[in-house]
PDB file of N, CA and C in Angstrom:
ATOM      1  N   UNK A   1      -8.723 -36.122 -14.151  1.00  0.00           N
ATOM      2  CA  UNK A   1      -9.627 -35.014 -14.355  1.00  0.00           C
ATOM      3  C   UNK A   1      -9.741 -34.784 -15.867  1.00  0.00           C
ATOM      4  N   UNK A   2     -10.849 -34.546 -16.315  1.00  0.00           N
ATOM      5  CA  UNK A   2     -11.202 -34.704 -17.668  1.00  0.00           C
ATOM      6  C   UNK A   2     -10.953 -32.962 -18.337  1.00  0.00           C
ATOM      7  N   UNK A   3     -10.442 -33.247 -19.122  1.00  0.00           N
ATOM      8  CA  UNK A   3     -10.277 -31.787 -20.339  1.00  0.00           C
ATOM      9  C   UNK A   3     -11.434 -30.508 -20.077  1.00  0.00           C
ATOM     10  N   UNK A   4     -12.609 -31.310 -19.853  1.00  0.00           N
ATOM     11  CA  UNK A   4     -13.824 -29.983 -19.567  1.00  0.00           C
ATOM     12  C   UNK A   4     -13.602 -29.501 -18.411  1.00  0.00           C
ATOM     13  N   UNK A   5     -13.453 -30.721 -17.319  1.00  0.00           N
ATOM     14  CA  UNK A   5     -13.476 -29.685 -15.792  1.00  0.00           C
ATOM     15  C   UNK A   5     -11.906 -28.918 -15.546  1.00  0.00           C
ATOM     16  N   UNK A   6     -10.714 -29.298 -16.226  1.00  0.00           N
ATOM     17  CA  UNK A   6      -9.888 -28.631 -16.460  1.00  0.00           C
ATOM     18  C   UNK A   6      -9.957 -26.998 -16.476  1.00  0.00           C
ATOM     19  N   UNK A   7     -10.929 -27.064 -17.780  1.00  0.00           N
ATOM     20  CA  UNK A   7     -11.094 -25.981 -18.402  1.00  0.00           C
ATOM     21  C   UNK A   7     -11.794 -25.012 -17.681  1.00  0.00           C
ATOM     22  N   UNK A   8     -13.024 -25.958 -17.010  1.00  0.00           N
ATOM     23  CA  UNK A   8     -14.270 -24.956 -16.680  1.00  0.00           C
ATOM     24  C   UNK A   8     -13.242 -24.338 -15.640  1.00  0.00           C
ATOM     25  N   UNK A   9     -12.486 -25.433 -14.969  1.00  0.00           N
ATOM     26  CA  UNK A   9     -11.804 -24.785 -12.906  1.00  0.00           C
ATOM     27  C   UNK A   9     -11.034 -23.502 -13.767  1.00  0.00           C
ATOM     28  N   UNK A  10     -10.035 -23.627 -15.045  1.00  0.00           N
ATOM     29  CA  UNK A  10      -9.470 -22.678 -15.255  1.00  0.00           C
ATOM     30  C   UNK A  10     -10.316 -21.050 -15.890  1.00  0.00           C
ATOM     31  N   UNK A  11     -11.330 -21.297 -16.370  1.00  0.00           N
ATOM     32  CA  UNK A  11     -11.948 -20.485 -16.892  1.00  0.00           C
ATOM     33  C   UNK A  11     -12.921 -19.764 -15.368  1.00  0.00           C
ATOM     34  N   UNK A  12     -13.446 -20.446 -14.252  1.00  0.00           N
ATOM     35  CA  UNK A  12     -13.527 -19.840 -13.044  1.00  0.00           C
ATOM     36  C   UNK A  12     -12.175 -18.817 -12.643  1.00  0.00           C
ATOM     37  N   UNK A  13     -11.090 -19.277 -12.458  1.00  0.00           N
ATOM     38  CA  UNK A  13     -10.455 -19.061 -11.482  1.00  0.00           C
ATOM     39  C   UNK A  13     -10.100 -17.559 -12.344  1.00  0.00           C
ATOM     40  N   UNK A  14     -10.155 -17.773 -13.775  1.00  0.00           N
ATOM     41  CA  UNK A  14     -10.072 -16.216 -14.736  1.00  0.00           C
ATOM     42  C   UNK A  14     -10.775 -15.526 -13.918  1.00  0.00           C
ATOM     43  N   UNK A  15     -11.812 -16.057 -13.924  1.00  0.00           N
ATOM     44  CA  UNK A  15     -13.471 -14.629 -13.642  1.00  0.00           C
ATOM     45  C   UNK A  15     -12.987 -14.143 -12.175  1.00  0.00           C
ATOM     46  N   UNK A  16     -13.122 -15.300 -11.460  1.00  0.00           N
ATOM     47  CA  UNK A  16     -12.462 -14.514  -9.993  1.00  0.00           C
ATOM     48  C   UNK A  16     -11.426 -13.434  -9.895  1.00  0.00           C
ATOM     49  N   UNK A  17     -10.921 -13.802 -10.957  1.00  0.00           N
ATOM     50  CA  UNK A  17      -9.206 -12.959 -10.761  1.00  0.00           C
ATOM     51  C   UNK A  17      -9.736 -11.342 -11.523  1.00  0.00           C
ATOM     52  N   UNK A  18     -10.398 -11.783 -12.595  1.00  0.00           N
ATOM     53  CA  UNK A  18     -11.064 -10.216 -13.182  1.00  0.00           C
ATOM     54  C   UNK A  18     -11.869  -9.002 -12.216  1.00  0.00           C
ATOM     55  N   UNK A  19     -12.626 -10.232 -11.554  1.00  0.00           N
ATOM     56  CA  UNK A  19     -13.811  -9.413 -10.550  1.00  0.00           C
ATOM     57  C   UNK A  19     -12.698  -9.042  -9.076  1.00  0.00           C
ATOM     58  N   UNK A  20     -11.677  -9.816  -8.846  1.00  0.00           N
ATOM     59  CA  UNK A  20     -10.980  -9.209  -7.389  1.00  0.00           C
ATOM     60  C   UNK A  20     -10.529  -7.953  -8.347  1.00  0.00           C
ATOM     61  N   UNK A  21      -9.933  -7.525  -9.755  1.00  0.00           N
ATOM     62  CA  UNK A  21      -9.831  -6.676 -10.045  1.00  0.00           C
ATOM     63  C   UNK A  21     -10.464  -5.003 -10.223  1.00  0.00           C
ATOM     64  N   UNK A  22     -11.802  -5.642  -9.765  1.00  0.00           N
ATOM     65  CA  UNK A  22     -12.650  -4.429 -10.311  1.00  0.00           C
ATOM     66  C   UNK A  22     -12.188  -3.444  -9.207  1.00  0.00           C
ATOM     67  N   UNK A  23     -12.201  -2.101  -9.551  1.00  0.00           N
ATOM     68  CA  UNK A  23     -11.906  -0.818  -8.924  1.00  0.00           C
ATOM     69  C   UNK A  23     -13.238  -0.567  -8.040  1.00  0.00           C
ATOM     70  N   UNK A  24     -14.268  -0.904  -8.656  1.00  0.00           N
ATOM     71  CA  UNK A  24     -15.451  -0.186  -7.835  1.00  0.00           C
ATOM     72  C   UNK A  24     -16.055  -0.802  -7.365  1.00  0.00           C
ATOM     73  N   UNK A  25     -15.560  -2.364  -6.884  1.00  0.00           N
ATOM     74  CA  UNK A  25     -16.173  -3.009  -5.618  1.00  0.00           C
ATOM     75  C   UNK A  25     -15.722  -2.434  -4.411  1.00  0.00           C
ATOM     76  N   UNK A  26     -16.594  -2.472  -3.474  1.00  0.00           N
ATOM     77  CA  UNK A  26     -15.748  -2.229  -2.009  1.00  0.00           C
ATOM     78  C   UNK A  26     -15.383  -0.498  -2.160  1.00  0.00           C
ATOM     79  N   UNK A  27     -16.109   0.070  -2.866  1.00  0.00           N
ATOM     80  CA  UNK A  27     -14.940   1.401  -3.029  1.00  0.00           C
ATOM     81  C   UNK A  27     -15.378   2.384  -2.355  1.00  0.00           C
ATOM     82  N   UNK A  28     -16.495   2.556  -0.981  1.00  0.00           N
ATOM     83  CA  UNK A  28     -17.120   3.785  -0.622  1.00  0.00           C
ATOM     84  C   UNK A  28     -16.573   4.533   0.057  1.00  0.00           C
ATOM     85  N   UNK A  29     -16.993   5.746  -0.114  1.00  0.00           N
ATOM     86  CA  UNK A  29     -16.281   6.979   0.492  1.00  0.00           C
ATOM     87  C   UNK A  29     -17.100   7.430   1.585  1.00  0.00           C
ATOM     88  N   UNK A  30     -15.958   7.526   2.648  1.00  0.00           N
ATOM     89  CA  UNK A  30     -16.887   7.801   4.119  1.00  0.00           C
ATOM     90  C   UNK A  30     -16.556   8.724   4.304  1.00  0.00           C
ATOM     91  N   UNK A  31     -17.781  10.107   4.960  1.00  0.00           N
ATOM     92  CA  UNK A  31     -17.763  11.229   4.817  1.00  0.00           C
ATOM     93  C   UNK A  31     -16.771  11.431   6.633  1.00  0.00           C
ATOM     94  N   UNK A  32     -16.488  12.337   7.066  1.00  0.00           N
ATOM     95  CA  UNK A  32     -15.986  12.585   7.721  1.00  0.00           C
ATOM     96  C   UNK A  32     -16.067  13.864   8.460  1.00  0.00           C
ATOM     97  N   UNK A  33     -16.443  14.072   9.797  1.00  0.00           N
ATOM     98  CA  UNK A  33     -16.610  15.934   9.908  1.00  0.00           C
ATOM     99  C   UNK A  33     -15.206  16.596   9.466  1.00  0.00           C
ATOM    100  N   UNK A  34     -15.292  17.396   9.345  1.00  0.00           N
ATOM    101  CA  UNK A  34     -14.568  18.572   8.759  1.00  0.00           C
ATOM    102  C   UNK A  34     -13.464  18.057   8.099  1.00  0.00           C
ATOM    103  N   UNK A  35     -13.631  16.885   7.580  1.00  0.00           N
ATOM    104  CA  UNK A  35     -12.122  16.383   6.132  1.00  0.00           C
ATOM    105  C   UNK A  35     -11.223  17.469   5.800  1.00  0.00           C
ATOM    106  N   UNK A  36     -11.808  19.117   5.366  1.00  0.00           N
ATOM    107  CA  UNK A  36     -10.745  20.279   5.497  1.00  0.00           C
ATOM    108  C   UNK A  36      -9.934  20.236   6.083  1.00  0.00           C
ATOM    109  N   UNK A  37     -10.171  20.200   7.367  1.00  0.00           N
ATOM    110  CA  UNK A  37      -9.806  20.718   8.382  1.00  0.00           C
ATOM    111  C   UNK A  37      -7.976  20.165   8.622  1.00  0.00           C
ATOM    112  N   UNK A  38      -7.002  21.104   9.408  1.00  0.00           N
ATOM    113  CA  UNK A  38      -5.907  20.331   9.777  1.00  0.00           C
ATOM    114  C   UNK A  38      -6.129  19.358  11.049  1.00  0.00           C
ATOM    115  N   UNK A  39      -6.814  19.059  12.280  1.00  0.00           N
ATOM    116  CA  UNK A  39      -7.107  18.579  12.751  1.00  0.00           C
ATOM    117  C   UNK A  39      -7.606  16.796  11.890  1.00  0.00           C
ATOM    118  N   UNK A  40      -7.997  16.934  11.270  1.00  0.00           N
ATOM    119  CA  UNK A  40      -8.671  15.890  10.722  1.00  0.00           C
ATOM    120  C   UNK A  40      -7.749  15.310   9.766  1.00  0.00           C
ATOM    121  N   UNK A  41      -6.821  16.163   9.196  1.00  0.00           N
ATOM    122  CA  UNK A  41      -5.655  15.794   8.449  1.00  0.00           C
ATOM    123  C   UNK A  41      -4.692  15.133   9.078  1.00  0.00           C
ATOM    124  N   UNK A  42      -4.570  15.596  10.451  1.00  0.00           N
ATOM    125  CA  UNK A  42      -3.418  14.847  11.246  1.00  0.00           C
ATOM    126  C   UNK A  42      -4.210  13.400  11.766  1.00  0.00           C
ATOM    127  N   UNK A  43      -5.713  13.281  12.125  1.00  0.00           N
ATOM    128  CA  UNK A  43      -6.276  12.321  12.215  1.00  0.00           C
ATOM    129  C   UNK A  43      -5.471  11.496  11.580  1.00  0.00           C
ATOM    130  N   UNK A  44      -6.067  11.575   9.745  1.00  0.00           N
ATOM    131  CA  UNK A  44      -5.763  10.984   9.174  1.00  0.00           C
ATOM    132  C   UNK A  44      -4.577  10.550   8.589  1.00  0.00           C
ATOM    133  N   UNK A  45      -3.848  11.356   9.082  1.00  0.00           N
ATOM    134  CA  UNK A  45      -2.536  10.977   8.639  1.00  0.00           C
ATOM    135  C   UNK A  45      -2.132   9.438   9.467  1.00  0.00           C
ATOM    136  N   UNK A  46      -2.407   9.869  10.968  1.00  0.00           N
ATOM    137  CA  UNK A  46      -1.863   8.272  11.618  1.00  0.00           C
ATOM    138  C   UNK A  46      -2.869   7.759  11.419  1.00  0.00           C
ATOM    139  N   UNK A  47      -3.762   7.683  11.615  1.00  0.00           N
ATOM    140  CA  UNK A  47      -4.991   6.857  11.587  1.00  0.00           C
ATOM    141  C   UNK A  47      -4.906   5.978  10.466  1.00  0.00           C
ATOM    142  N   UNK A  48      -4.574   5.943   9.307  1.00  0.00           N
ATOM    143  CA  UNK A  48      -4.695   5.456   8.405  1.00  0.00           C
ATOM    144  C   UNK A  48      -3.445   4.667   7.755  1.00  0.00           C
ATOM    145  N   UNK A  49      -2.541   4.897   8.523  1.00  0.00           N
ATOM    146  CA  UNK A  49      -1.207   3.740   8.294  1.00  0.00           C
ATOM    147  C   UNK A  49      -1.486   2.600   8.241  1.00  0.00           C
ATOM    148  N   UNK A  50      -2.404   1.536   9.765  1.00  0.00           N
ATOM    149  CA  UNK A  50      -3.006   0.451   9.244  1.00  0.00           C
ATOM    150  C   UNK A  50      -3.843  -0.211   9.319  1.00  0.00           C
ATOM    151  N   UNK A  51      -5.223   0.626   8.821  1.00  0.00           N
ATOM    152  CA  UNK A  51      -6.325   1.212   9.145  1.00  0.00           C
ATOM    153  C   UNK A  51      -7.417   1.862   8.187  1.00  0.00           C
ATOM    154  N   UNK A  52      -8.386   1.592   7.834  1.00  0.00           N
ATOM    155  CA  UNK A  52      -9.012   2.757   7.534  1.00  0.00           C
ATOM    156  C   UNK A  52      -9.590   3.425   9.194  1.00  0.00           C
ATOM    157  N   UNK A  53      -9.449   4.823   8.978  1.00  0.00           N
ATOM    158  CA  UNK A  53      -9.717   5.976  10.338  1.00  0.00           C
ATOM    159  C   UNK A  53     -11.259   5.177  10.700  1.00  0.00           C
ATOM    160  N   UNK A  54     -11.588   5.218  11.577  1.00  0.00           N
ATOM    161  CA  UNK A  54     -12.825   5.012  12.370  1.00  0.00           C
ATOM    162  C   UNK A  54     -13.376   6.373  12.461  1.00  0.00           C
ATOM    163  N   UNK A  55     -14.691   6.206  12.330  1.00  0.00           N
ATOM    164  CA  UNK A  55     -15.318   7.657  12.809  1.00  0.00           C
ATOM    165  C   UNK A  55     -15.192   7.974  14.020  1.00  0.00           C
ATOM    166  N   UNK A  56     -14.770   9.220  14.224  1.00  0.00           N
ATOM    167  CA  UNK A  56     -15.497   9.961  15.426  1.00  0.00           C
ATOM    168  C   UNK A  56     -16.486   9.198  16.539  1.00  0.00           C
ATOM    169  N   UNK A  57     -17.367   9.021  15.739  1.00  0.00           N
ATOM    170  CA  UNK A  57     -18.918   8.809  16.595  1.00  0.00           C
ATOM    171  C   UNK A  57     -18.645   6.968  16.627  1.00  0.00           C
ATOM    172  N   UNK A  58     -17.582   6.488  16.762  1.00  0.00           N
ATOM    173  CA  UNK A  58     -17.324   4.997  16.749  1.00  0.00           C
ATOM    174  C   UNK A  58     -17.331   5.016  18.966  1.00  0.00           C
ATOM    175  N   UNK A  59     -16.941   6.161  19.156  1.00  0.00           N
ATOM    176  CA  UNK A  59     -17.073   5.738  20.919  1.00  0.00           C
ATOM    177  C   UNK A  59     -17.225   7.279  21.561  1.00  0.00           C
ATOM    178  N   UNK A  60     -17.305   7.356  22.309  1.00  0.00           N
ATOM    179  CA  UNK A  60     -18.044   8.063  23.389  1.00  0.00           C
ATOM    180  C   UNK A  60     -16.926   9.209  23.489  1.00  0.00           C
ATOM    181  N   UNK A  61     -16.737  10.650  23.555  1.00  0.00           N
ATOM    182  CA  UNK A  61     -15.395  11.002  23.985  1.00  0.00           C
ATOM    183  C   UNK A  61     -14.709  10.701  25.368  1.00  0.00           C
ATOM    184  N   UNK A  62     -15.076  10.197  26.341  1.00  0.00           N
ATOM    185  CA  UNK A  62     -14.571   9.536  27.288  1.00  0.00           C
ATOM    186  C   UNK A  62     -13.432   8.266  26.963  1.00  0.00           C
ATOM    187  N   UNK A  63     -14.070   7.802  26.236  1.00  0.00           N
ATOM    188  CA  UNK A  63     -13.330   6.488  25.538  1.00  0.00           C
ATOM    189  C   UNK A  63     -12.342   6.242  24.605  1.00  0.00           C
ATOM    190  N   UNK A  64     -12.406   7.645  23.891  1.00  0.00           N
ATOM    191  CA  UNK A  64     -11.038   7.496  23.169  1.00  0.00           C
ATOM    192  C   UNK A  64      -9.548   8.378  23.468  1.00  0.00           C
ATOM    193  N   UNK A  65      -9.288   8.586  24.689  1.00  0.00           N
ATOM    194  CA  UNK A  65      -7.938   8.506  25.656  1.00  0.00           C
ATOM    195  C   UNK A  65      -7.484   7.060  25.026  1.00  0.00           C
ATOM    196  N   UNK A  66      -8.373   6.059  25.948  1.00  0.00           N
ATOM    197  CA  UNK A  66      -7.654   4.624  25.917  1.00  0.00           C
ATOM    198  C   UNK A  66      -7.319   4.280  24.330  1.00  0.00           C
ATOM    199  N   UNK A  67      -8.274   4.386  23.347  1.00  0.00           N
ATOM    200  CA  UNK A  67      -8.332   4.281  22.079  1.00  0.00           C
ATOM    201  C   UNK A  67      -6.790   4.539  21.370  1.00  0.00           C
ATOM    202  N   UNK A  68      -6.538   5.899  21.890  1.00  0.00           N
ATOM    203  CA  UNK A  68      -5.467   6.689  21.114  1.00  0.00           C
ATOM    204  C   UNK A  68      -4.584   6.275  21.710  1.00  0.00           C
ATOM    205  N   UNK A  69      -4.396   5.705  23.349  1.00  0.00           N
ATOM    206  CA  UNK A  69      -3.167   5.103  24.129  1.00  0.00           C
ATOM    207  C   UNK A  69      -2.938   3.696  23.210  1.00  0.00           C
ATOM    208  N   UNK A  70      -3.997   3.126  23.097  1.00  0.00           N
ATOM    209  CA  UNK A  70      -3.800   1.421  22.416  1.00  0.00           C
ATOM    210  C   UNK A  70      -3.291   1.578  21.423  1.00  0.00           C
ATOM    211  N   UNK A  71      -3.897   2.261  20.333  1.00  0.00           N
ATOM    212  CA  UNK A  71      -2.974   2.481  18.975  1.00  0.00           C
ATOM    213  C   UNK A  71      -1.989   3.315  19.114  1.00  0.00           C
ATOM    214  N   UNK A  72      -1.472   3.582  20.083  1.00  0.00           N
ATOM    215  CA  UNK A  72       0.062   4.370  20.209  1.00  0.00           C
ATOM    216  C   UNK A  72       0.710   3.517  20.305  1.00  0.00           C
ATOM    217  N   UNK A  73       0.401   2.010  21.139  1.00  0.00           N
ATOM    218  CA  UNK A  73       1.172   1.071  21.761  1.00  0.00           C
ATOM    219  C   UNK A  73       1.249   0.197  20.357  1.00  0.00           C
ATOM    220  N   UNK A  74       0.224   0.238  19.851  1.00  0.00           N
ATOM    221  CA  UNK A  74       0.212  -0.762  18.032  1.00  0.00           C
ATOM    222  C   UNK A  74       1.683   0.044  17.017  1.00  0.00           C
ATOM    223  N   UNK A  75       1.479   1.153  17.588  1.00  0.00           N
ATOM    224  CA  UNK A  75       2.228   1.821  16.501  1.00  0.00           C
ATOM    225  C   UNK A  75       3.727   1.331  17.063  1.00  0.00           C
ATOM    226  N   UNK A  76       4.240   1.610  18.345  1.00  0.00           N
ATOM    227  CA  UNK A  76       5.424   1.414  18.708  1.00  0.00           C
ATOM    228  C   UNK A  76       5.882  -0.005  18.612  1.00  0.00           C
ATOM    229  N   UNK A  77       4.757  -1.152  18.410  1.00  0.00           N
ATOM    230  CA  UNK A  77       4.825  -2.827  18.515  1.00  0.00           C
ATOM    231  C   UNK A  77       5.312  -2.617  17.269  1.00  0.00           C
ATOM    232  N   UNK A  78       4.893  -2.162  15.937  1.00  0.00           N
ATOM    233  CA  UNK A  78       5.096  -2.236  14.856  1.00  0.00           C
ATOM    234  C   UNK A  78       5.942  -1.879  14.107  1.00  0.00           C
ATOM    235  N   UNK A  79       7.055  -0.835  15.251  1.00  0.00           N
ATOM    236  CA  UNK A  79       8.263  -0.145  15.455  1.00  0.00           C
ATOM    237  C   UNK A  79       7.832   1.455  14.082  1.00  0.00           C
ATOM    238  N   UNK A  80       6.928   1.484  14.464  1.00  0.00           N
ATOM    239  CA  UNK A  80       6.139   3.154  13.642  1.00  0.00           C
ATOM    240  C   UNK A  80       6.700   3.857  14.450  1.00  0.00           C
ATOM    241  N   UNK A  81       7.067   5.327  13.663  1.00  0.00           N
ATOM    242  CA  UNK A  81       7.345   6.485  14.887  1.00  0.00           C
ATOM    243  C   UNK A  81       6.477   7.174  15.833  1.00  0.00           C
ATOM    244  N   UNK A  82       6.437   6.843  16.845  1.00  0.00           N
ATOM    245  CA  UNK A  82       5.303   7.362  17.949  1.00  0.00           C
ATOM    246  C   UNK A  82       4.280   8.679  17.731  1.00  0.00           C
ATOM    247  N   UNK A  83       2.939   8.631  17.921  1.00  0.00           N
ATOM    248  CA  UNK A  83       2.406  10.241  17.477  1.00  0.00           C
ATOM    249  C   UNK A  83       3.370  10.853  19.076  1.00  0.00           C
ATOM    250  N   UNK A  84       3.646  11.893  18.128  1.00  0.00           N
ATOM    251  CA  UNK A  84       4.286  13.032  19.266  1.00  0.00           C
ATOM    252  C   UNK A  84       3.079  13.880  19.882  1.00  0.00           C
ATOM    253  N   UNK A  85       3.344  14.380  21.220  1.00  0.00           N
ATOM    254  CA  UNK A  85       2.750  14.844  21.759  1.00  0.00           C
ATOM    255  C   UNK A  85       1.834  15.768  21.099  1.00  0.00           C
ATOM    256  N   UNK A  86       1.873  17.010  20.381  1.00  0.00           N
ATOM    257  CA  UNK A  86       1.057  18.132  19.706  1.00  0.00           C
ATOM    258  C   UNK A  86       0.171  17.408  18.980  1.00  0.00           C
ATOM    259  N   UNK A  87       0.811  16.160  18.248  1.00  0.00           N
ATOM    260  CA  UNK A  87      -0.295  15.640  17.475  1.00  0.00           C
ATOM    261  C   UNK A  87      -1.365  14.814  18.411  1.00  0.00           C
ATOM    262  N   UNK A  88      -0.835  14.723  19.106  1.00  0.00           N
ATOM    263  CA  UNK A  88      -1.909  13.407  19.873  1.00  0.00           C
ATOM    264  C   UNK A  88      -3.109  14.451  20.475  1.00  0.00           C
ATOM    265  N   UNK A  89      -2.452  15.866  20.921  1.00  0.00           N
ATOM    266  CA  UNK A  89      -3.466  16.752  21.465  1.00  0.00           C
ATOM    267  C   UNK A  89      -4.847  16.906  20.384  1.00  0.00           C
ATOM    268  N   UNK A  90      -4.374  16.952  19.516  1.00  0.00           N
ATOM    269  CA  UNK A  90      -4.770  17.397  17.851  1.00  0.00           C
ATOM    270  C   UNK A  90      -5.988  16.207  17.680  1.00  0.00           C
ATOM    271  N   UNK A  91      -5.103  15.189  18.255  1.00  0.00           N
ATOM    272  CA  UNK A  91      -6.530  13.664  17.951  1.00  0.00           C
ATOM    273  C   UNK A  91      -7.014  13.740  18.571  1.00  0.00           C
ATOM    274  N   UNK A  92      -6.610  13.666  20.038  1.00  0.00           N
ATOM    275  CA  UNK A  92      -7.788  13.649  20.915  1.00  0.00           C
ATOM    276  C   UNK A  92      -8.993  14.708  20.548  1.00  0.00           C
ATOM    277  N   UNK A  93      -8.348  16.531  20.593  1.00  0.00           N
ATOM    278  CA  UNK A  93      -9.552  17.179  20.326  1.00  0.00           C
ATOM    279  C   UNK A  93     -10.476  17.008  18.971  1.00  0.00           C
ATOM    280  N   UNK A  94     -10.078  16.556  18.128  1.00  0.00           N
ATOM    281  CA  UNK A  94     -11.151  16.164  17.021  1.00  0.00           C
ATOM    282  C   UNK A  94     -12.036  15.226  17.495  1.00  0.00           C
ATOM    283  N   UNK A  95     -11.499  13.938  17.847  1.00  0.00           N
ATOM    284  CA  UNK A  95     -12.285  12.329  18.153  1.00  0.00           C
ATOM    285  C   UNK A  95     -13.336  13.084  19.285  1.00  0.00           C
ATOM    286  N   UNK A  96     -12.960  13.862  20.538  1.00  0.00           N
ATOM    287  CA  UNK A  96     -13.890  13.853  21.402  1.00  0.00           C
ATOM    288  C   UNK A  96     -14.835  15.109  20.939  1.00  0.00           C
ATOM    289  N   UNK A  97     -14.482  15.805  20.077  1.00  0.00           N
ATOM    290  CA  UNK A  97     -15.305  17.156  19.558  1.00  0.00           C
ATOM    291  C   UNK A  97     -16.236  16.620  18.824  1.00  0.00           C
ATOM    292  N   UNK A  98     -16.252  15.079  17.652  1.00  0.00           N
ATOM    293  CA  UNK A  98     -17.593  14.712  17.218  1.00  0.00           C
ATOM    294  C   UNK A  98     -17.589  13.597  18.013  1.00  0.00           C
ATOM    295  N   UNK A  99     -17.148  12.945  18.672  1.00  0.00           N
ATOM    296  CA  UNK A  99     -17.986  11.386  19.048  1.00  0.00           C
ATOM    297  C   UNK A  99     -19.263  11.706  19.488  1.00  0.00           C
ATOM    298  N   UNK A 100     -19.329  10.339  19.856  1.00  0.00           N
ATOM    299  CA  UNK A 100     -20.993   9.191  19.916  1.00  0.00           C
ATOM    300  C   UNK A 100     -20.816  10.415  21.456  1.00  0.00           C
ATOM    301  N   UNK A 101     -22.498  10.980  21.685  1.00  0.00           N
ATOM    302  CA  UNK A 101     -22.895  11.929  22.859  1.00  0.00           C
ATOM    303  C   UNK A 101     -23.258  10.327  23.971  1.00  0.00           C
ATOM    304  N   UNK A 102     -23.020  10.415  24.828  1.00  0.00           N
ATOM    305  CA  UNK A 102     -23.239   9.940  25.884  1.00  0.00           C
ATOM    306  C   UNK A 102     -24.971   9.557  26.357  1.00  0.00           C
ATOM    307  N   UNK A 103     -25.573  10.371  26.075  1.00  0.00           N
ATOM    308  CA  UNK A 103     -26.914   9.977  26.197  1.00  0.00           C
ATOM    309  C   UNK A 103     -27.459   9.041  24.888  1.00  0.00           C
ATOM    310  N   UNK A 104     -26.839   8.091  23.882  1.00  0.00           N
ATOM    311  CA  UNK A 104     -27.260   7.835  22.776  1.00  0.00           C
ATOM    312  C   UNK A 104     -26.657   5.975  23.435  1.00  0.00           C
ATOM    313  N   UNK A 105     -25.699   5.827  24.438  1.00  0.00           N
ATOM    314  CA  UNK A 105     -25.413   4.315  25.104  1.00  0.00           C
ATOM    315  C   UNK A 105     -27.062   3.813  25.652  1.00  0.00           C
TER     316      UNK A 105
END
């Protein structure tokens, strides 16, 4: 391999490494109903261990029982401390208070 393509592969593999650096690729902020709120705080508290949170309006409130059962079962595979009961009440009523309305399937 000749001295130039040396150079050029090393002088690529710089730029790549600068640009995976940039802060403000990839960086958007997703709004969320009531982000205040403690409800939405406890959302986010588990939700986001390994994860960005899914919206609300990602499924139907019918549908996220199973949702919150599956990632309970992710959390315990992963040996995470289980959401305890009060909190799980807490998710469910947020997720099914904005989800996707049923007439919109």
């Amino acid at each position: 391999m000749s001295i130039a393509t040396k150079t050029a592969m090393l002088l690529l593999a710089a730029m790549l490494v600068l640009v995976s650096c940039d802060q403000s690729v990839n960086r958007t902020h997703i709004d969320y109903p009531e982000e205040a709120s403690n409800d939405f705080k406890v959302y986010s508290s588990y939700c986001s261990s390994c994860h960005a949170p899914p919206l609300p309006d990602a499924h139907v409130a019918k549908e996220w029982p199973n949702v919150i059962a599956r990632m309970q079962q992710h959390r315990v595979e992963r040996r995470m401390d289980p959401i305890i009961a009060q909190d799980m009440q807490i998710l469910r009523r947020y997720l099914e208070r904005f989800a996707k309305s049923d007439s919109t399937l």
